[in-house]
Protein backbone atom coordinates (compact mmCIF):
# COMPACT_ATOMS: atom_id res chain seq x y z
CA UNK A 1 -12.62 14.70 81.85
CA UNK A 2 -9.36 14.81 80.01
CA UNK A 3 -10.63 13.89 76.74
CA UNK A 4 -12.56 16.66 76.86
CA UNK A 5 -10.16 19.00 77.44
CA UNK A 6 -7.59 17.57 74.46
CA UNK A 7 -11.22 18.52 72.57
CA UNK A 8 -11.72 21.82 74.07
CA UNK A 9 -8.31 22.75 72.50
CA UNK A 10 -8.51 21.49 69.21
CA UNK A 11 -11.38 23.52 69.09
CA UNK A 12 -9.53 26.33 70.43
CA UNK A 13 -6.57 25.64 67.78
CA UNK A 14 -9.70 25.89 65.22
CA UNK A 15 -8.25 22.06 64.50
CA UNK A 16 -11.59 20.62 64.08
CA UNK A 17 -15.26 22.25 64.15
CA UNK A 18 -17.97 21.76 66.40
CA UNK A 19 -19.50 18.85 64.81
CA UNK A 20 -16.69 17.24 65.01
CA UNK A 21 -16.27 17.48 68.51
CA UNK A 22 -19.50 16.13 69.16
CA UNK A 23 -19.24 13.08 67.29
CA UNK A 24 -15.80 12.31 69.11
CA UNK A 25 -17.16 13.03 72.41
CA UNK A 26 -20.29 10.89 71.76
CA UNK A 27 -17.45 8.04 70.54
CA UNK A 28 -15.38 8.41 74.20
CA UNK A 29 -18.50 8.39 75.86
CA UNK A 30 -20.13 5.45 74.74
CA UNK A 31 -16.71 3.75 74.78
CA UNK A 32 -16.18 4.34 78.43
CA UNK A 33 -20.10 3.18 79.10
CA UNK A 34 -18.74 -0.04 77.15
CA UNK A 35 -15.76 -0.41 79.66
CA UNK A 36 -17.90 0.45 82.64
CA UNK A 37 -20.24 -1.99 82.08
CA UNK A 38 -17.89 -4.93 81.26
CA UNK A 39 -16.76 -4.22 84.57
CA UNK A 40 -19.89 -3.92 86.52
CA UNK A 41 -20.32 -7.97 85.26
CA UNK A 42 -16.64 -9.23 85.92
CA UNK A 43 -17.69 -8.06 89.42
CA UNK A 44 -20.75 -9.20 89.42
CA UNK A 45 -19.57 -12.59 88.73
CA UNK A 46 -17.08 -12.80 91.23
CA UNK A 47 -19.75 -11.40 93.85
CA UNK A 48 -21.88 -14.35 92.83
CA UNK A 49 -18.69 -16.51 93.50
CA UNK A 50 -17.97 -15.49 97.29
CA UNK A 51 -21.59 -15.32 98.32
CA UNK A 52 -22.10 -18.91 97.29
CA UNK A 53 -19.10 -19.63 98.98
CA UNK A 54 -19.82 -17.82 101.84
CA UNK A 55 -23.32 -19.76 102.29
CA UNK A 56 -21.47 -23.01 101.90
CA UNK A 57 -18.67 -21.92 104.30
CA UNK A 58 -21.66 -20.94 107.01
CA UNK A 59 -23.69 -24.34 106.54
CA UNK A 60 -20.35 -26.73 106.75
CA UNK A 61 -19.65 -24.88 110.38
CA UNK A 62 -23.13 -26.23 111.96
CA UNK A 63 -23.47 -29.11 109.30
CA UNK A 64 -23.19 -32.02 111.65
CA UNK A 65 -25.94 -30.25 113.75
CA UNK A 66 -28.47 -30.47 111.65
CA UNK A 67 -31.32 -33.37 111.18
CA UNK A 68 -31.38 -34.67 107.76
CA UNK A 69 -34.34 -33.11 106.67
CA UNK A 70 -32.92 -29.60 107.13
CA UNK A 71 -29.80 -30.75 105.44
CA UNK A 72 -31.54 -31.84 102.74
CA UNK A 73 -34.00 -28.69 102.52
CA UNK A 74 -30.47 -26.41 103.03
CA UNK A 75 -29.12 -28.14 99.87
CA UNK A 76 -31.69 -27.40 98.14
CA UNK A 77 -32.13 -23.95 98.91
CA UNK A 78 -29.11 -22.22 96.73
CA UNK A 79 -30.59 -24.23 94.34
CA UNK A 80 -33.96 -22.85 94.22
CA UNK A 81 -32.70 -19.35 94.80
CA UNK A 82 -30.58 -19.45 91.75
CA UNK A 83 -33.72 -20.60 89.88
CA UNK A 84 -35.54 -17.68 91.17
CA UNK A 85 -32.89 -14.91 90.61
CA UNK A 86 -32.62 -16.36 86.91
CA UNK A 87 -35.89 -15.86 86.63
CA UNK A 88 -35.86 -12.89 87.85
CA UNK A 89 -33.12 -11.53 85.70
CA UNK A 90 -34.90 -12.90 82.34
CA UNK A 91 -38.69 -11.30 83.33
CA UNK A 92 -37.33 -8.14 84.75
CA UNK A 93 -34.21 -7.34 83.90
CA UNK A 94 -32.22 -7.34 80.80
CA UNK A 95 -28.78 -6.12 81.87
CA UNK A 96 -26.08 -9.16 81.41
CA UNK A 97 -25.10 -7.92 84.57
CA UNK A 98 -27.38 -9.75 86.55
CA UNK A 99 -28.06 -12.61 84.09
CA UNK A 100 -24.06 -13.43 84.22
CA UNK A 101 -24.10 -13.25 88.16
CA UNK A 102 -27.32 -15.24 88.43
CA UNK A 103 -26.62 -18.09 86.23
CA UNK A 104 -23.33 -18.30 87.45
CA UNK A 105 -24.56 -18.88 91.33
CA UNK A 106 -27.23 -21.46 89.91
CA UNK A 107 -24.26 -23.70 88.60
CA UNK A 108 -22.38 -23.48 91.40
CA UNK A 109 -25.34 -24.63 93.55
CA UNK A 110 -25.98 -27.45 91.01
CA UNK A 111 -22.63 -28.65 91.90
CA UNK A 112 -23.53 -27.94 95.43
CA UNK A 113 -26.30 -29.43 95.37
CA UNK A 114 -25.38 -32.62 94.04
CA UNK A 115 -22.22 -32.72 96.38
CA UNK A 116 -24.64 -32.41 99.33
CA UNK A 117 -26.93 -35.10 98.54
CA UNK A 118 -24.45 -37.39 98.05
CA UNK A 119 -23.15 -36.91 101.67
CA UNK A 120 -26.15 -37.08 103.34
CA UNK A 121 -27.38 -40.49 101.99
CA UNK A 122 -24.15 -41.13 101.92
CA UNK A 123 -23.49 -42.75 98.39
CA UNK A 124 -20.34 -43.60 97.31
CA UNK A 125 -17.84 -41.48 96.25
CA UNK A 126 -17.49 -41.01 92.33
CA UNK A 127 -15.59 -38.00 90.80
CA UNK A 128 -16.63 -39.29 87.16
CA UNK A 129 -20.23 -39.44 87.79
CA UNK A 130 -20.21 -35.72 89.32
CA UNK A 131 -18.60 -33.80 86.83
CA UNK A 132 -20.65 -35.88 84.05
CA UNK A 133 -23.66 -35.00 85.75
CA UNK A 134 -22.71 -31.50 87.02
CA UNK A 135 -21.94 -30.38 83.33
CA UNK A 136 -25.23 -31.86 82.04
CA UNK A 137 -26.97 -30.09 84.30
CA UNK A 138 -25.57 -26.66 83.60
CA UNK A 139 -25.32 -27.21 79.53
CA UNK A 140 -29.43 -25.52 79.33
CA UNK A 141 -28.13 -22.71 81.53
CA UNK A 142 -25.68 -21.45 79.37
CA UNK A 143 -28.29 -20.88 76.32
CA UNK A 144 -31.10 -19.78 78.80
CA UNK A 145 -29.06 -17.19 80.25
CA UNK A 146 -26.72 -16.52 77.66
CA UNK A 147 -23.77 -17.09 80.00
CA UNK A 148 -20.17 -16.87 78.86
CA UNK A 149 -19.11 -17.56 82.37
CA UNK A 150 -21.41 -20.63 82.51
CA UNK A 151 -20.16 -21.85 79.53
CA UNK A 152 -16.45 -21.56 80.67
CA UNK A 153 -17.60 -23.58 83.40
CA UNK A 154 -18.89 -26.28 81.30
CA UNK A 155 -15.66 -26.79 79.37
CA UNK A 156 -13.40 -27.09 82.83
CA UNK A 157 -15.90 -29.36 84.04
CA UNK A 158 -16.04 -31.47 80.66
CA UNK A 159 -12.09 -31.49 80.44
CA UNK A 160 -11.54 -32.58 84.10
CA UNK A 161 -13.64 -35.19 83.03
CA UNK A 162 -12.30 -36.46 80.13
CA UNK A 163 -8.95 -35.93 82.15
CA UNK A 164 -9.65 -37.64 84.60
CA UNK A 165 -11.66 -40.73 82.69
CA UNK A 166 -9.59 -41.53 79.60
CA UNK A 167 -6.03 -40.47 80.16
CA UNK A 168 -4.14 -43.50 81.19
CA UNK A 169 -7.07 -45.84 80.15
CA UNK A 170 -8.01 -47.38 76.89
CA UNK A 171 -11.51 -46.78 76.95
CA UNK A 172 -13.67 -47.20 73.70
CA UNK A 173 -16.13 -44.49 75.11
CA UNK A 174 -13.37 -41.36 74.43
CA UNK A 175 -16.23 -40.12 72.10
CA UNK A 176 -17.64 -39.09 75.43
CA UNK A 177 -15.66 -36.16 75.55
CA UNK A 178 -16.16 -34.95 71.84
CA UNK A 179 -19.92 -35.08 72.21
CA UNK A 180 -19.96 -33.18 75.48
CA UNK A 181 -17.85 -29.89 74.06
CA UNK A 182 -19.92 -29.89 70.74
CA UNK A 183 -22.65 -28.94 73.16
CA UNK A 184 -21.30 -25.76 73.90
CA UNK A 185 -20.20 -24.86 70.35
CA UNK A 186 -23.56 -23.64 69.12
CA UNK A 187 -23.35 -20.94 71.93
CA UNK A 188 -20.10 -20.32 70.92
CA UNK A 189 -20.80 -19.64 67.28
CA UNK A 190 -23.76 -17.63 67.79
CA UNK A 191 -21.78 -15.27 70.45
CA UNK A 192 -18.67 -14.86 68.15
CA UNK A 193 -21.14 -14.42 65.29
CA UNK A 194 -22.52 -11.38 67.39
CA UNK A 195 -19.75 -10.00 68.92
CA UNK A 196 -16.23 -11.65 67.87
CA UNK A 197 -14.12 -9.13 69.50
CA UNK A 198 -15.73 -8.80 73.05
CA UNK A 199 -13.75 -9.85 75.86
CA UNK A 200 -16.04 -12.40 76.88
CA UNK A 201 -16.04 -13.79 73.34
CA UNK A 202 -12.41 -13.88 73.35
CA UNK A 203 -11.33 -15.79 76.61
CA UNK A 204 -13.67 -18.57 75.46
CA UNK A 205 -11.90 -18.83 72.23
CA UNK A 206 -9.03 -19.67 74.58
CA UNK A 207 -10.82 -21.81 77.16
CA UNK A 208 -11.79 -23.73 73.89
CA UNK A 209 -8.54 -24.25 72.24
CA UNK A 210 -7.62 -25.48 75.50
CA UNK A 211 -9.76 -27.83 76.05
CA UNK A 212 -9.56 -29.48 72.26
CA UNK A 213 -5.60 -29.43 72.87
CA UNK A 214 -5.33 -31.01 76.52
CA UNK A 215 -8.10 -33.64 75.55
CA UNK A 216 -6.43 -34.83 72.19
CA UNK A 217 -4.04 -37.14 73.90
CA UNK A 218 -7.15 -39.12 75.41
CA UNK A 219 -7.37 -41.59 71.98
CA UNK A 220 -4.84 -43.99 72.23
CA UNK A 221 -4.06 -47.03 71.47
CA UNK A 222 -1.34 -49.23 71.71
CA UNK A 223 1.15 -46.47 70.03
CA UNK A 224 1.09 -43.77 72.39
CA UNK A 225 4.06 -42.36 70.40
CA UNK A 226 2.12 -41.48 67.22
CA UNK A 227 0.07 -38.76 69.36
CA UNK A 228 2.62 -36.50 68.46
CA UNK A 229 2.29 -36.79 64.89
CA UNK A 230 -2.00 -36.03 65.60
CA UNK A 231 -1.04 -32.82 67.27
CA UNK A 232 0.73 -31.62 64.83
CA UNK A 233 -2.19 -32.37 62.34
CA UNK A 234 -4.26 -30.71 64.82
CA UNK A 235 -2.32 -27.85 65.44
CA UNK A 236 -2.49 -27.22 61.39
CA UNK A 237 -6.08 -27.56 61.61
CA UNK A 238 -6.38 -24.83 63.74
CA UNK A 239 -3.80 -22.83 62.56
CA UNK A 240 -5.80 -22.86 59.01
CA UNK A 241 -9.13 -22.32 60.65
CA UNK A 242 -7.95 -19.47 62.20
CA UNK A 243 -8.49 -17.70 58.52
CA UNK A 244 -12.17 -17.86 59.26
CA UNK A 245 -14.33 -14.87 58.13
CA UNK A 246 -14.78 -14.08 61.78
CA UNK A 247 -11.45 -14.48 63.40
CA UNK A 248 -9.35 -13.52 60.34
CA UNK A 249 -10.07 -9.50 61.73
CA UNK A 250 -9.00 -10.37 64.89
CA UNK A 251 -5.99 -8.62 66.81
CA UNK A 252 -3.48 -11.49 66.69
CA UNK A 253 -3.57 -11.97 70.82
CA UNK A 254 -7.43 -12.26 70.32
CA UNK A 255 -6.92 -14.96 67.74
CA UNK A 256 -6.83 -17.69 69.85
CA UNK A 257 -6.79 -20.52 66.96
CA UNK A 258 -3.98 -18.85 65.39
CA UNK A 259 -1.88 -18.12 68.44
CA UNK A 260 -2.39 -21.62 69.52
CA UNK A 261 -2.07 -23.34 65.94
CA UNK A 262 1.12 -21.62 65.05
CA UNK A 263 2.64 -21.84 68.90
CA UNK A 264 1.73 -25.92 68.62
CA UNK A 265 3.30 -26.47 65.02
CA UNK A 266 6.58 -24.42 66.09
CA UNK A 267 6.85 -26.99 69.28
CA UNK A 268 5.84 -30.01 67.85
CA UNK A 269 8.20 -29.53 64.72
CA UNK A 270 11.29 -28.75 67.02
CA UNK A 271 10.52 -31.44 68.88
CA UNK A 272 10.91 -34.06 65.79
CA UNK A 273 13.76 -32.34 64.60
CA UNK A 274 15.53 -34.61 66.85
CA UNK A 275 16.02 -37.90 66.23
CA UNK A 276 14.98 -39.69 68.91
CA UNK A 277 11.18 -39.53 67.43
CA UNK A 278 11.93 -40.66 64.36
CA UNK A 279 14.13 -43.85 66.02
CA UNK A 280 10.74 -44.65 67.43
CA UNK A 281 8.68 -44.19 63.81
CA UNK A 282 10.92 -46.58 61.91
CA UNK A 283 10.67 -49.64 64.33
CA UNK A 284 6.67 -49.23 63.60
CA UNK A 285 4.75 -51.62 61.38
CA UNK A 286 2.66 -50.06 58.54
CA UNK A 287 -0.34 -51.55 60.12
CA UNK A 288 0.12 -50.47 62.95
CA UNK A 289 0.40 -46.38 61.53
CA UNK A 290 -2.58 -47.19 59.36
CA UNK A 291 -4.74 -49.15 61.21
CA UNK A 292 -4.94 -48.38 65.03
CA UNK A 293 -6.85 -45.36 66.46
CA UNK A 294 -3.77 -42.84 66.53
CA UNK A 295 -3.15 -43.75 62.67
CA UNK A 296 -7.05 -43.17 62.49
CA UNK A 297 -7.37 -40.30 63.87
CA UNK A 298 -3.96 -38.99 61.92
CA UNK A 299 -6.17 -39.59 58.72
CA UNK A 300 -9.55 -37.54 60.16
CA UNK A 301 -7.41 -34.34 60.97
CA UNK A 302 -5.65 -35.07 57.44
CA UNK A 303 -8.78 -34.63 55.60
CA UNK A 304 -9.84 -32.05 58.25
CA UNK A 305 -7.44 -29.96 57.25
CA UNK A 306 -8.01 -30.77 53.50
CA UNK A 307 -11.47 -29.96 54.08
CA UNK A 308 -10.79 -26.18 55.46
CA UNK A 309 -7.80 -25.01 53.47
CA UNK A 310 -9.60 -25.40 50.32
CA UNK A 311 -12.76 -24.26 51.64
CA UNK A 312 -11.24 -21.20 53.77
CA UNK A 313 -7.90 -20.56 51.78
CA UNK A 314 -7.46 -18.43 48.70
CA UNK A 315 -4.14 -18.51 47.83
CA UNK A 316 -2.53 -21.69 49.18
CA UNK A 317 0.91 -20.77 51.04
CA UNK A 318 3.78 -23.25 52.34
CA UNK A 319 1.99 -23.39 55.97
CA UNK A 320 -1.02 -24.36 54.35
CA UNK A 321 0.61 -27.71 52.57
CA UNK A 322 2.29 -28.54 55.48
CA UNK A 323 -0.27 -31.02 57.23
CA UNK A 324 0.16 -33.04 53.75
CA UNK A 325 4.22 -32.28 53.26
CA UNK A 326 4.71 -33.34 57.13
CA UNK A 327 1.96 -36.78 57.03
CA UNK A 328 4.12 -37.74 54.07
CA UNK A 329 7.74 -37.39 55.66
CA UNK A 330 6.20 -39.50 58.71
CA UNK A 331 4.57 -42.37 56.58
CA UNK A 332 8.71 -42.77 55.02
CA UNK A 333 9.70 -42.27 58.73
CA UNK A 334 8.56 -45.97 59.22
CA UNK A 335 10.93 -47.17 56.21
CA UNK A 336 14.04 -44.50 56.01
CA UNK A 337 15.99 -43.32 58.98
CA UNK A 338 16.77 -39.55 58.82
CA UNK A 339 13.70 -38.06 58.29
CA UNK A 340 14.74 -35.04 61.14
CA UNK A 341 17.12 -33.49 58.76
CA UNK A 342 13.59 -32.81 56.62
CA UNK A 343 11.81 -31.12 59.35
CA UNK A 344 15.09 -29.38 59.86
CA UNK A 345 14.93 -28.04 56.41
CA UNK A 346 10.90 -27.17 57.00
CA UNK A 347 11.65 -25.01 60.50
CA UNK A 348 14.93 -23.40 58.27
CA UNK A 349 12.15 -22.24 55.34
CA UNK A 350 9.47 -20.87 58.01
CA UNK A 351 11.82 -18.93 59.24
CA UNK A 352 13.62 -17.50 56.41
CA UNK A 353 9.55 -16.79 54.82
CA UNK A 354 8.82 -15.13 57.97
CA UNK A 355 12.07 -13.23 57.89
CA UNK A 356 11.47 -11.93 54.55
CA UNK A 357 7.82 -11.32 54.94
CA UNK A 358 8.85 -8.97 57.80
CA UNK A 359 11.61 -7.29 55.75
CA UNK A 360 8.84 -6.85 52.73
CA UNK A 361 5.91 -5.74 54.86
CA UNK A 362 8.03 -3.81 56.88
CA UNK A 363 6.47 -5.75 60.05
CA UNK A 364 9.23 -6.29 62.61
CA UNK A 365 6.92 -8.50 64.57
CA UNK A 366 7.03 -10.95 61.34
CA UNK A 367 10.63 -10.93 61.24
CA UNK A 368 11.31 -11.36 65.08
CA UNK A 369 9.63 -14.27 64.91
CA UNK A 370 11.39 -15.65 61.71
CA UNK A 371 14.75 -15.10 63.42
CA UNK A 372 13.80 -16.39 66.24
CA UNK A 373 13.09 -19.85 64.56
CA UNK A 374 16.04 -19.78 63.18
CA UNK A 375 17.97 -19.24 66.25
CA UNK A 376 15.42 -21.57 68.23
CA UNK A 377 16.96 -23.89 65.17
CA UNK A 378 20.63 -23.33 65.67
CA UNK A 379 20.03 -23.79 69.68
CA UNK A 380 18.33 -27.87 69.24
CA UNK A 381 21.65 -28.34 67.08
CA UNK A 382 23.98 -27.58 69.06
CA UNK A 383 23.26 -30.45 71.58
CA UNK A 384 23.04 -32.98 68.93
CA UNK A 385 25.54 -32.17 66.87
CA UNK A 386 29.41 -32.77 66.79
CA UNK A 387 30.61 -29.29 66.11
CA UNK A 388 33.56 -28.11 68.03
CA UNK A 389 32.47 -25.30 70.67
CA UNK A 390 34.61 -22.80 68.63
CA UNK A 391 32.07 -23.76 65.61
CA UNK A 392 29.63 -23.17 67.77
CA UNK A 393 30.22 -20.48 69.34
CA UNK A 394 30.92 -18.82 65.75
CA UNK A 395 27.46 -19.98 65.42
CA UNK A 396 25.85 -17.97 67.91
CA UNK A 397 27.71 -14.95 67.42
CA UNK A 398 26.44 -14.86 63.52
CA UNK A 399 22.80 -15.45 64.91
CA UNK A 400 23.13 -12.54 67.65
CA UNK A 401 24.90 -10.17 65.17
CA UNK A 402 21.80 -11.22 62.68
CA UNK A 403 19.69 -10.32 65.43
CA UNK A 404 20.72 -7.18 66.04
CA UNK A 405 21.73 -6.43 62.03
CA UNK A 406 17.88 -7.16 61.32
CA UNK A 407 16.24 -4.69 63.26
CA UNK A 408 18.71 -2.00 63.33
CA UNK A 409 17.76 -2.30 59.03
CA UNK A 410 14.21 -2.46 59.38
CA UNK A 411 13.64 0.40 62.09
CA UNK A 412 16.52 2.53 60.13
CA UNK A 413 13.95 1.69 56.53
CA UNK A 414 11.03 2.91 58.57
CA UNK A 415 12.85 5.98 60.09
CA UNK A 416 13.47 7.13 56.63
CA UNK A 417 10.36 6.13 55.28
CA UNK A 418 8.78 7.98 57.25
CA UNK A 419 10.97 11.24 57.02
């Protein structure tokens, strides 16, 4: 192996001693076991996924021949081999290997199940009822098995449902949804709480965040346009909660709360830094901001957020006050009109503190994405402004030249820093 070799020569070079070299050779080894096996299951899975398939695929071909008994007794059967191969892989076999791949083919014949039935007594067709009962059905599978896969499955199911239920309807049942992802949260805590880090662990951070952001819109209620206003609060919420004992060591891609909190307050704050929001805000009645269930909700996620800075926060920065700065500029958006020059001031300091953050901790990634606020900034402006196009063209040059000024400072600081 090549690592071995790099070894092999550092011994040679009398770099490091013997011990040494075993202790990094154990480390490599064990690492590429890691890697090997992480692999094994990703393949597993998808093995799990085509031969399901493939049994499907060979039943619908002769389906029509069957009598109903069979049909019943072949929709059944994936069923009841999934049960058995779970069983299987908790009495005899530890390896998540085959507990991955095995509870992964008993879900899909749940659904497959439950699909059949339906066509053979021929009951009427109902998305909603499927996917409610499909993800009920699998929710004891992910904490029997222990499946990440399972549980990814749960959330696409629950979301298409929600989706496909409340969006576009004012239903008082929305609470549907909430009660239906909080089942797979214990799961979720106890696998981050073992293993934050682990790739597994990490794409259901994502699948997660998701799933809480696409299914926010689903409370509404006659004010459709406050929504905007609760994703923000949400997107703070995250953002903050992203601090969390166990996420705060995370590699910032890994972070899934924090990539997705900051991402969503960046958007949602350029977004009402144009006006035509806030021409929307100040034809609203006071009632109808404090007292419907987007004005409700807009209060939960404030004290949310309340709730989890000062429970999760040390030192209390400008990012963390803005849930309460940003709530207040919206509640005298309903009685003053230019309320987007404020969260054109907020987006302006951002990106300056990020700017200078990256210039002090010598971070260009920090910086990068302080300039590139501000020239996200100067960009919105210069369709809703009445600047002259030489004015704005001036514009653009200072931003590039910034740009370019920026970096060529910091990398030339870290060149001689390190010399």
């Amino acid at each position: 192996m090549k690592f071995q070799e790099e070894i092999q020569m550092l011994l040679d070079e009398k770099v490091i001693d013997d011990e040494t070299a075993k202790r990094i050779s154990v480390y490599y080894l064990r690492k590429r076991k890691g890697s090997h096996g992480r692999l094994s299951t990703v393949y597993s899975v998808l093995g799990a996924i085509l031969a399901g398939l493939g049994i499907i695929l060979i039943l619908a071909h002769n389906w029509d021949e069957f009598p109903r008994t069979v049909k019943v007794g072949f929709a059944f059967l994936p069923l009841l081999t999934g049960q058995l191969w779970c069983g299987y892989s908790l009495l005899k076999d530890n390896k998540n290997v085959w507990k991955e791949s095995a509870a992964v083919f008993l879900s899909l014949a749940v659904g497959a199940c439950i699909a059949l039935i339906s066509q053979i007594y021929h009951l009427p067709d109902d998305l909603l009822s499927f996917l409610f009962v499909w993800s009920l059905l699998i929710l004891p599978v992910i904490y029997i098995m222990g499946s990440f896969t399972t549980a990814y499955l749960y959330a696409v199911l629950v979301t298409w449902y929600a989706c496909e239920k409340f969006y576009g309807a004012d239903s008082e049942q929305f609470y549907l949804y909430y009660l239906l992802i909080a089942g797979v949260f214990p799961f979720y805590f106890r696998s981050i709480k073992n293993n934050p880090e682990g790739n597994f662990a990490v794409f259901l951070h994502w699948v997660l965040a998701l799933s809480l952001t696409i299914c926010l819109g689903i409370v509404h209620d006659e004010q459709p346009g406050l929504v905007l206003m609760n994703y923000f609060l949400f997107f703070c919420l995250i953002f903050n909660a992203s601090a969390y004992k166990l996420f705060s060591p995370l590699a910032v891609y890994k972070n899934a709360w924090l990539v997705a909190g900051f991402s969503g307050i960046m958007v949602v704050l350029f977004m009402l830094s144009f006006d035509f929001y806030w021409n929307y805000v100040i034809d609203l009645y006071p009632a109808e901001v404090f007292f419907s269930k987007e004005g409700s909700v807009s209060f939960i996620l404030l004290l949310l957020n309340i709730i989890v800075i000062f429970t999760l926060h040390k030192k209390i920065g400008f990012l963390q006050i803005l849930p309460f700065l940003m709530y207040m500029i919206f509640i005298l958006g309903v009685f003053y009109n230019g309320m987007e020059w404020m969260v054109n001031l907020i987006l302006l300091i951002i990106g300056w503190m990020y700017l200078q953050k990256g210039f002090r901790e010598n971070h260009l990634g920090k910086m990068n994405i302080g300039i590139l606020i501000i020239d996200i900034l100067i960009i919105c402006r210069f369709f809703d402004t009445h600047l002259s196009f030489i004015l704005r063209g001036i514009l653009f040059l200072i931003a590039g030249a910034g740009f370019f000024l920026a970096n060529f400072l910091l990398l030339k600081r870290r060149r001689l820093h390190e010399q």
